[in-house]
PDB file of N, CA and C in Angstrom:
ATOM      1  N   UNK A   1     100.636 116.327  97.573  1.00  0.00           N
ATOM      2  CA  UNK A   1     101.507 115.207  97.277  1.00  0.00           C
ATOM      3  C   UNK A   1     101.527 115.003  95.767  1.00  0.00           C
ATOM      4  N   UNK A   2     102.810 114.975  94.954  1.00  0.00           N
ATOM      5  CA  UNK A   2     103.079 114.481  93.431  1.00  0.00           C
ATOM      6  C   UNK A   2     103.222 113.491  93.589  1.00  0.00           C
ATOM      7  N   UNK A   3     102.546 112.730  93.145  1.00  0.00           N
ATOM      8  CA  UNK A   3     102.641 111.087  92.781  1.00  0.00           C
ATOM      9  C   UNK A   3     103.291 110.415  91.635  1.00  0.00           C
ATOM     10  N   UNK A   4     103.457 111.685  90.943  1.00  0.00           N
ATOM     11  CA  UNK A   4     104.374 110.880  90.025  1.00  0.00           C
ATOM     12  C   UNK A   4     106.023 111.206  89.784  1.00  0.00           C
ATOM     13  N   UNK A   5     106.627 112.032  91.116  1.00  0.00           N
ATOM     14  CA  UNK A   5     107.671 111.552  91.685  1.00  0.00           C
ATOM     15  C   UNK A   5     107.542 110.388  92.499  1.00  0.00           C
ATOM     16  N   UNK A   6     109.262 110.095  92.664  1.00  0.00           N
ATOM     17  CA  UNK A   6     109.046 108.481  93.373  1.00  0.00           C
ATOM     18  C   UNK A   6     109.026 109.070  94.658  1.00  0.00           C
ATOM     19  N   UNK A   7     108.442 109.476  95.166  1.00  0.00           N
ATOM     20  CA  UNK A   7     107.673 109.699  96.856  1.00  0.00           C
ATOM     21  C   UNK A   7     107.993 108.505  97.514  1.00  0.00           C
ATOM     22  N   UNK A   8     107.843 108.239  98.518  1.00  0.00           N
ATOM     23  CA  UNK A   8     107.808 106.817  98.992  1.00  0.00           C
ATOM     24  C   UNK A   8     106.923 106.554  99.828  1.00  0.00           C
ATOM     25  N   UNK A   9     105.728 107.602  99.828  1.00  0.00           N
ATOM     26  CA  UNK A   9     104.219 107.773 100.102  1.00  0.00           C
ATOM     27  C   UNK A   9     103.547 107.304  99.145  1.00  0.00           C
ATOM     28  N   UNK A  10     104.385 107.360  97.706  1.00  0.00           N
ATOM     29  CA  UNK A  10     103.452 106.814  96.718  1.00  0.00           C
ATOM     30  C   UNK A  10     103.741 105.568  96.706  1.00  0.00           C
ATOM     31  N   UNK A  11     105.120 105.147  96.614  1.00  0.00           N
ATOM     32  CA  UNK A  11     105.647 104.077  96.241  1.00  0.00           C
ATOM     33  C   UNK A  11     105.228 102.991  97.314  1.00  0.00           C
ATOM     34  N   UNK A  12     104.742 102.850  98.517  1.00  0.00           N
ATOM     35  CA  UNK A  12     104.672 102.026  99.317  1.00  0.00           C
ATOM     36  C   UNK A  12     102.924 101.159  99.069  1.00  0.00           C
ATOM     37  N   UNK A  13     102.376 101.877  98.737  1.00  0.00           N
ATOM     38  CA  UNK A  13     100.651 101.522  97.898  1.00  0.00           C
ATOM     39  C   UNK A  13     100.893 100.980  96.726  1.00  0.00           C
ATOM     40  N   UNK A  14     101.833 101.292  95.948  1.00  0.00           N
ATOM     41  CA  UNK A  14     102.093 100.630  94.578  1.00  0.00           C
ATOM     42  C   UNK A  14     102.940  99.269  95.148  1.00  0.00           C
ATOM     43  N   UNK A  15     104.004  99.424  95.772  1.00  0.00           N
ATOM     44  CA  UNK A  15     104.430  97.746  96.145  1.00  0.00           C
ATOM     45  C   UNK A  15     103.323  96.357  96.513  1.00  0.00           C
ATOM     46  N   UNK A  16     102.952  97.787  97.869  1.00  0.00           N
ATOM     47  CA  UNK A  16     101.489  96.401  98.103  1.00  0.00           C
ATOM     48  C   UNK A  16     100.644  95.871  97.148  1.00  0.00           C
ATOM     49  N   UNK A  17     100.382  96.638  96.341  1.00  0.00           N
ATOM     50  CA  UNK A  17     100.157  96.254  94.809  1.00  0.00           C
ATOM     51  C   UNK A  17     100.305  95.406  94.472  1.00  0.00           C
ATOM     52  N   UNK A  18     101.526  95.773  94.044  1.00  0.00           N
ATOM     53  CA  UNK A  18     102.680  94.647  92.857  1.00  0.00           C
ATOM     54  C   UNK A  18     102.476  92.977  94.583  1.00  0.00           C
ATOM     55  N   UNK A  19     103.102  93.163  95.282  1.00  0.00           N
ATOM     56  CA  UNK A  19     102.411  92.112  96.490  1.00  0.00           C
ATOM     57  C   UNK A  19     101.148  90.790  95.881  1.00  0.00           C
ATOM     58  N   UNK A  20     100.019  92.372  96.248  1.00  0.00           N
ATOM     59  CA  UNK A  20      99.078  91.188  96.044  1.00  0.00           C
ATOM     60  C   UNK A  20      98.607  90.709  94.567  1.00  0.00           C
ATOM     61  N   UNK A  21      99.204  91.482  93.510  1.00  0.00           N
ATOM     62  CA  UNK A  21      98.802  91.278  92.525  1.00  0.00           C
ATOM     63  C   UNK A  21      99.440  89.923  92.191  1.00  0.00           C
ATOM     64  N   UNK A  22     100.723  89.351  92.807  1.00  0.00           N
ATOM     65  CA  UNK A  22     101.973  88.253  92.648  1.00  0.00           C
ATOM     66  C   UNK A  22     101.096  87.037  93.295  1.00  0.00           C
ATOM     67  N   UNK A  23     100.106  87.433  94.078  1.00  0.00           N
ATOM     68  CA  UNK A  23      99.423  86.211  94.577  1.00  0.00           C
ATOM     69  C   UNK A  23     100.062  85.761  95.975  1.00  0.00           C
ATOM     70  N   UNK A  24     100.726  86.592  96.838  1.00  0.00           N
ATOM     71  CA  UNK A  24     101.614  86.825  98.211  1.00  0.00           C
ATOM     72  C   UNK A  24     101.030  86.052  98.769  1.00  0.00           C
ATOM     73  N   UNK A  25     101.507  84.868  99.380  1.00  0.00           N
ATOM     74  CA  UNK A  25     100.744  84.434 100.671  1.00  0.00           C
ATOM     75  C   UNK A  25     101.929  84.312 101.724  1.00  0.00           C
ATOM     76  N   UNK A  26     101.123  83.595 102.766  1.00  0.00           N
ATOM     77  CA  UNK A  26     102.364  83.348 103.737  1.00  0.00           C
ATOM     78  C   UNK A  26     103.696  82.644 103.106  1.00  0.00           C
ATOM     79  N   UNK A  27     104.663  82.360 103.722  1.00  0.00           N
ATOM     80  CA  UNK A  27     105.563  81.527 103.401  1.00  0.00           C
ATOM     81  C   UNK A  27     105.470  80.439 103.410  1.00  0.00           C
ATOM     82  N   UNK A  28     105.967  79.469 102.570  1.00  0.00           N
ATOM     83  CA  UNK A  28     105.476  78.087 102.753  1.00  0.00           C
ATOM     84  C   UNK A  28     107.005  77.574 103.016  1.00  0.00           C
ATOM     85  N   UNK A  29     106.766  76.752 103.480  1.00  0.00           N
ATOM     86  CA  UNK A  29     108.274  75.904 104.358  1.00  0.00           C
ATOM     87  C   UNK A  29     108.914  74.925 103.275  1.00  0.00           C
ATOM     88  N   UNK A  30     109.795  75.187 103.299  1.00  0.00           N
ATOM     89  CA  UNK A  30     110.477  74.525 101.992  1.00  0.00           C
ATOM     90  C   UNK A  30     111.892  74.055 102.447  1.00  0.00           C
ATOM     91  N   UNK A  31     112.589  73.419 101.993  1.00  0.00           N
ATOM     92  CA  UNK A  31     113.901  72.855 102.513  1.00  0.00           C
ATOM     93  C   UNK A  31     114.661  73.851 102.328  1.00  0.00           C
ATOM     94  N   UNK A  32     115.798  73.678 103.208  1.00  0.00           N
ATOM     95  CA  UNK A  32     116.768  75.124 102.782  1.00  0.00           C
ATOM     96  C   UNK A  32     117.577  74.916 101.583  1.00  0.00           C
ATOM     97  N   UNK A  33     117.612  74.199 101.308  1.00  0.00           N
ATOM     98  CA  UNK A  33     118.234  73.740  99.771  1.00  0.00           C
ATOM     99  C   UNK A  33     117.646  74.268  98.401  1.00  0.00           C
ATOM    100  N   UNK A  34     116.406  74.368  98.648  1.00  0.00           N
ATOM    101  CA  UNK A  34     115.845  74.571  97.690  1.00  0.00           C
ATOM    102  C   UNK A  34     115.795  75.838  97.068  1.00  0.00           C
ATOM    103  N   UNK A  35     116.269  75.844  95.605  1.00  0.00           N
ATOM    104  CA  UNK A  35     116.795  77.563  95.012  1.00  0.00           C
ATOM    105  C   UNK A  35     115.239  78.687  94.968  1.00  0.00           C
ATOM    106  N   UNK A  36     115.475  79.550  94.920  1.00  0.00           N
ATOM    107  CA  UNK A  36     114.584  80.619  94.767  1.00  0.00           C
ATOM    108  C   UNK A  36     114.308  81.095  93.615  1.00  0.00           C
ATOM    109  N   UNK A  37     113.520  81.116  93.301  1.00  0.00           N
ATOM    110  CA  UNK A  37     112.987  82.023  91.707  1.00  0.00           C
ATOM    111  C   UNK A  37     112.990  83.240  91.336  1.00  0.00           C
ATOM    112  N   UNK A  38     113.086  83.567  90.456  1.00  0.00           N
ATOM    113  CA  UNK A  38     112.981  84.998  90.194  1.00  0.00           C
ATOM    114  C   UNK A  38     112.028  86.175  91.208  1.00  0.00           C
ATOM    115  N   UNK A  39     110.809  85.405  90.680  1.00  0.00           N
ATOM    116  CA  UNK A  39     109.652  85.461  91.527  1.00  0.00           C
ATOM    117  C   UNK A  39     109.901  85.819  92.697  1.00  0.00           C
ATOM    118  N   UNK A  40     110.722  84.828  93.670  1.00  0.00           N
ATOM    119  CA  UNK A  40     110.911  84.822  95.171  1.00  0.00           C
ATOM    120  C   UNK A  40     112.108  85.757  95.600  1.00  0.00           C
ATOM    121  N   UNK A  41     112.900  86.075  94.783  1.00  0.00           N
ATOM    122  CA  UNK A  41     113.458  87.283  94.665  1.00  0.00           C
ATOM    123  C   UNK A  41     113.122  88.841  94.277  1.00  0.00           C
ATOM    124  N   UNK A  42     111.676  88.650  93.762  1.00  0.00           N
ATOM    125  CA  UNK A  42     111.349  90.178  93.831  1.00  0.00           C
ATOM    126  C   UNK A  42     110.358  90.426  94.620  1.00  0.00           C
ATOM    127  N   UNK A  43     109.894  89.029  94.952  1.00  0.00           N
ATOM    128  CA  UNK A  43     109.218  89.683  96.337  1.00  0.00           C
ATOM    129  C   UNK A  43     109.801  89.476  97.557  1.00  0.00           C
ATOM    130  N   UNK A  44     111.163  89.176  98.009  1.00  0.00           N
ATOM    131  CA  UNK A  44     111.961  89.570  99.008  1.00  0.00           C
ATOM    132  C   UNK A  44     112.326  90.868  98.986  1.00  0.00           C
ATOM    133  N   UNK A  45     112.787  91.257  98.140  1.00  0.00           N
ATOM    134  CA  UNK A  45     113.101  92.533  97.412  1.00  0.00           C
ATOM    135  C   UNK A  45     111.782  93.486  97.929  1.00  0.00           C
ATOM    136  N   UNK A  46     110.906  93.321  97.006  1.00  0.00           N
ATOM    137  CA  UNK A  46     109.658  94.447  97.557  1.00  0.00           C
ATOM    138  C   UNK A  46     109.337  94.328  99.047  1.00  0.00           C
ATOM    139  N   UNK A  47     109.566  93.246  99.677  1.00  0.00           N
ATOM    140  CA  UNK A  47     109.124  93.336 100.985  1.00  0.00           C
ATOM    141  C   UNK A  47     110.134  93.766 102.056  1.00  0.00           C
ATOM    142  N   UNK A  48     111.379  93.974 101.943  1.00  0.00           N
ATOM    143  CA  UNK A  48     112.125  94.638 102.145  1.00  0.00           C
ATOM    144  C   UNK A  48     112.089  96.223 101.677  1.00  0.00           C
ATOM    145  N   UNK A  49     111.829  96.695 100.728  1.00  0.00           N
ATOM    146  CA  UNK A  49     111.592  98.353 100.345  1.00  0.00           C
ATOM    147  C   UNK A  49     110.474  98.617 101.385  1.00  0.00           C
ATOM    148  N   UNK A  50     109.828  97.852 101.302  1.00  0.00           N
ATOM    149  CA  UNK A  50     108.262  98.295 102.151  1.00  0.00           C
ATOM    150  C   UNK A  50     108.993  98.085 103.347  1.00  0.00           C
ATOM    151  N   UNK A  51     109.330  97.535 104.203  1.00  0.00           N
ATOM    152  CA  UNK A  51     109.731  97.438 105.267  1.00  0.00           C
ATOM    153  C   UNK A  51     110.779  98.844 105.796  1.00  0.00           C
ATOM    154  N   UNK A  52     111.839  99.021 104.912  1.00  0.00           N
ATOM    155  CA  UNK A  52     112.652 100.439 104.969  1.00  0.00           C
ATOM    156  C   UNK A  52     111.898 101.592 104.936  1.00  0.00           C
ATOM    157  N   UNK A  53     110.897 101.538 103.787  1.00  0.00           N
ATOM    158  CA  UNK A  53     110.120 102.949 103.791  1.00  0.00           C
ATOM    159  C   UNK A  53     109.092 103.064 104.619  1.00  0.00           C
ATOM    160  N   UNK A  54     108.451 101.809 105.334  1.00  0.00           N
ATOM    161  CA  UNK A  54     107.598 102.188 106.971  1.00  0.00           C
ATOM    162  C   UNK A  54     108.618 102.149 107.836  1.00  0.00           C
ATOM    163  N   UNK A  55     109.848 102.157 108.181  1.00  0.00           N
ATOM    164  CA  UNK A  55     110.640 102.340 108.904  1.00  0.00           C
ATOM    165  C   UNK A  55     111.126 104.184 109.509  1.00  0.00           C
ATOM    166  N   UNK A  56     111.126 104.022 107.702  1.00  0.00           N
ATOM    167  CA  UNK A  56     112.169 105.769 107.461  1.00  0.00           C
ATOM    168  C   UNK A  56     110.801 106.725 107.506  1.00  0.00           C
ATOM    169  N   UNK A  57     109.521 106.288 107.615  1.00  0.00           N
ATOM    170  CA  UNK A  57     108.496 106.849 107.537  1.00  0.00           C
ATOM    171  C   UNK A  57     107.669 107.384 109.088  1.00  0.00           C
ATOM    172  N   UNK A  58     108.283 106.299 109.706  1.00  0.00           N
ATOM    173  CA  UNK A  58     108.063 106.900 111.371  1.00  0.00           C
ATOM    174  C   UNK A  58     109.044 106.955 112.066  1.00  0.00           C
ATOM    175  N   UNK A  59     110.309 107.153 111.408  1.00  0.00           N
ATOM    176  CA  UNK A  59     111.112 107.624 111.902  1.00  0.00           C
ATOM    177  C   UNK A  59     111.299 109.409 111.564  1.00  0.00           C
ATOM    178  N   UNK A  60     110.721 109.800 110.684  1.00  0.00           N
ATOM    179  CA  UNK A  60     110.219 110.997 109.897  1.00  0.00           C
ATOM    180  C   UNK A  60     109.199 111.464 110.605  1.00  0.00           C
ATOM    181  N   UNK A  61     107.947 110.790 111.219  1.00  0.00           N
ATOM    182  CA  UNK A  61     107.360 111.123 111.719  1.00  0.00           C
ATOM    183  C   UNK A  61     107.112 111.408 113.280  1.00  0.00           C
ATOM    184  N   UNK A  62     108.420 110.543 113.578  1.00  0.00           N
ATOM    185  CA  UNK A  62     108.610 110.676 115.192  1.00  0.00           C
ATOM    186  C   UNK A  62     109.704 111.962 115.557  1.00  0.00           C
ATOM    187  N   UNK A  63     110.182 112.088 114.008  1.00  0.00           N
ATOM    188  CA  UNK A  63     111.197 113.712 114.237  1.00  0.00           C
ATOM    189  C   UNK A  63     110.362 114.417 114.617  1.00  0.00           C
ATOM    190  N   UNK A  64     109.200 114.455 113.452  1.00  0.00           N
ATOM    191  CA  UNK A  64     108.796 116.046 113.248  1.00  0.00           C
ATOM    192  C   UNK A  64     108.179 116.310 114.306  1.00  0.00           C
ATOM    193  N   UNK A  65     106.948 114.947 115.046  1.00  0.00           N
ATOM    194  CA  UNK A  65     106.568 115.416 116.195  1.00  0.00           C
ATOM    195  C   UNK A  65     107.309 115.756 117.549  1.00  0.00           C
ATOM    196  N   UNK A  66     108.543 115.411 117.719  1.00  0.00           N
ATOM    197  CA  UNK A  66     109.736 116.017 118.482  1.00  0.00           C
ATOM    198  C   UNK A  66     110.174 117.547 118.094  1.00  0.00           C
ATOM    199  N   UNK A  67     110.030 117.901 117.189  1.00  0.00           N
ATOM    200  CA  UNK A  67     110.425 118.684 116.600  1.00  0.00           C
ATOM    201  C   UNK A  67     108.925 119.994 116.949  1.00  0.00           C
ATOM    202  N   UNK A  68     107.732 119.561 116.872  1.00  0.00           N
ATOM    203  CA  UNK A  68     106.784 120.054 117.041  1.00  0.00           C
ATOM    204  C   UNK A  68     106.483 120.422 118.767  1.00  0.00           C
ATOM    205  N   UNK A  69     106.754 120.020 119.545  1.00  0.00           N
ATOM    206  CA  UNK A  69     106.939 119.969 120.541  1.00  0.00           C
ATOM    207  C   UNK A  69     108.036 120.693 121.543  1.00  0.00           C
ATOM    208  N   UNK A  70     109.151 120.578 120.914  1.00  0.00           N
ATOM    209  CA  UNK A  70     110.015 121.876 121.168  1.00  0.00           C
ATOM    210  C   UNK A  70     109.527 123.021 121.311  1.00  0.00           C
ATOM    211  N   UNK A  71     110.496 123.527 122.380  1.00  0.00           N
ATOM    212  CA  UNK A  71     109.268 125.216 122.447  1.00  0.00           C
ATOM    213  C   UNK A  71     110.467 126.286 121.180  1.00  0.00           C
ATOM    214  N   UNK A  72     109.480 126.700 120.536  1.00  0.00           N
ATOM    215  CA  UNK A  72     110.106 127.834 119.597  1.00  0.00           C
ATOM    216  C   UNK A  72     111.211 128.545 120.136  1.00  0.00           C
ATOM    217  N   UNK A  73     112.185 128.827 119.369  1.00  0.00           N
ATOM    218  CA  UNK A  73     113.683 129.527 120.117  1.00  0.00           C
ATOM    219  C   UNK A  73     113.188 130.751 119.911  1.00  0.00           C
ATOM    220  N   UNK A  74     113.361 132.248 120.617  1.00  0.00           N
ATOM    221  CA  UNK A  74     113.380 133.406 121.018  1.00  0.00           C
ATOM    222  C   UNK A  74     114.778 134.180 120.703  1.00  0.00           C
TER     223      UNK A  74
END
């Protein structure tokens, strides 16, 4: 694995990162009125990438083992 392409094996350890480094906690309940911060926009943002790339990540992984399982063509 190169890690310093954007992999998204790499990139998903570095979000959680950037996560807890932001001080992430649960959501706190707030009126719906109330505007969002920068802040609360990049961690919607990161938690959404993370969410797509464990998505596209066992969906990758549920190919290949389909794929592994197939009997070899002749």
């Amino acid at each position: 694995m190169n890690c310093f392409s954007p992999s998204p094996v790499c990139l998903t350890p570095l979000l959680l990162a950037l996560l807890a480094a932001c001080g992430e906690a649960p959501p706190v309940t707030v009126p719906a009125a109330a505007p969002w911060s920068d802040q609360d926009e990049v961690l919607f943002q990161l938690r959404e990438v993370i969410k797509y790339e464990q998505e596209r990540q066992q969906l990758e992984q549920a190919t290949a083992e389909q794929l592994q399982t197939q009997e070899p063509r002749q």
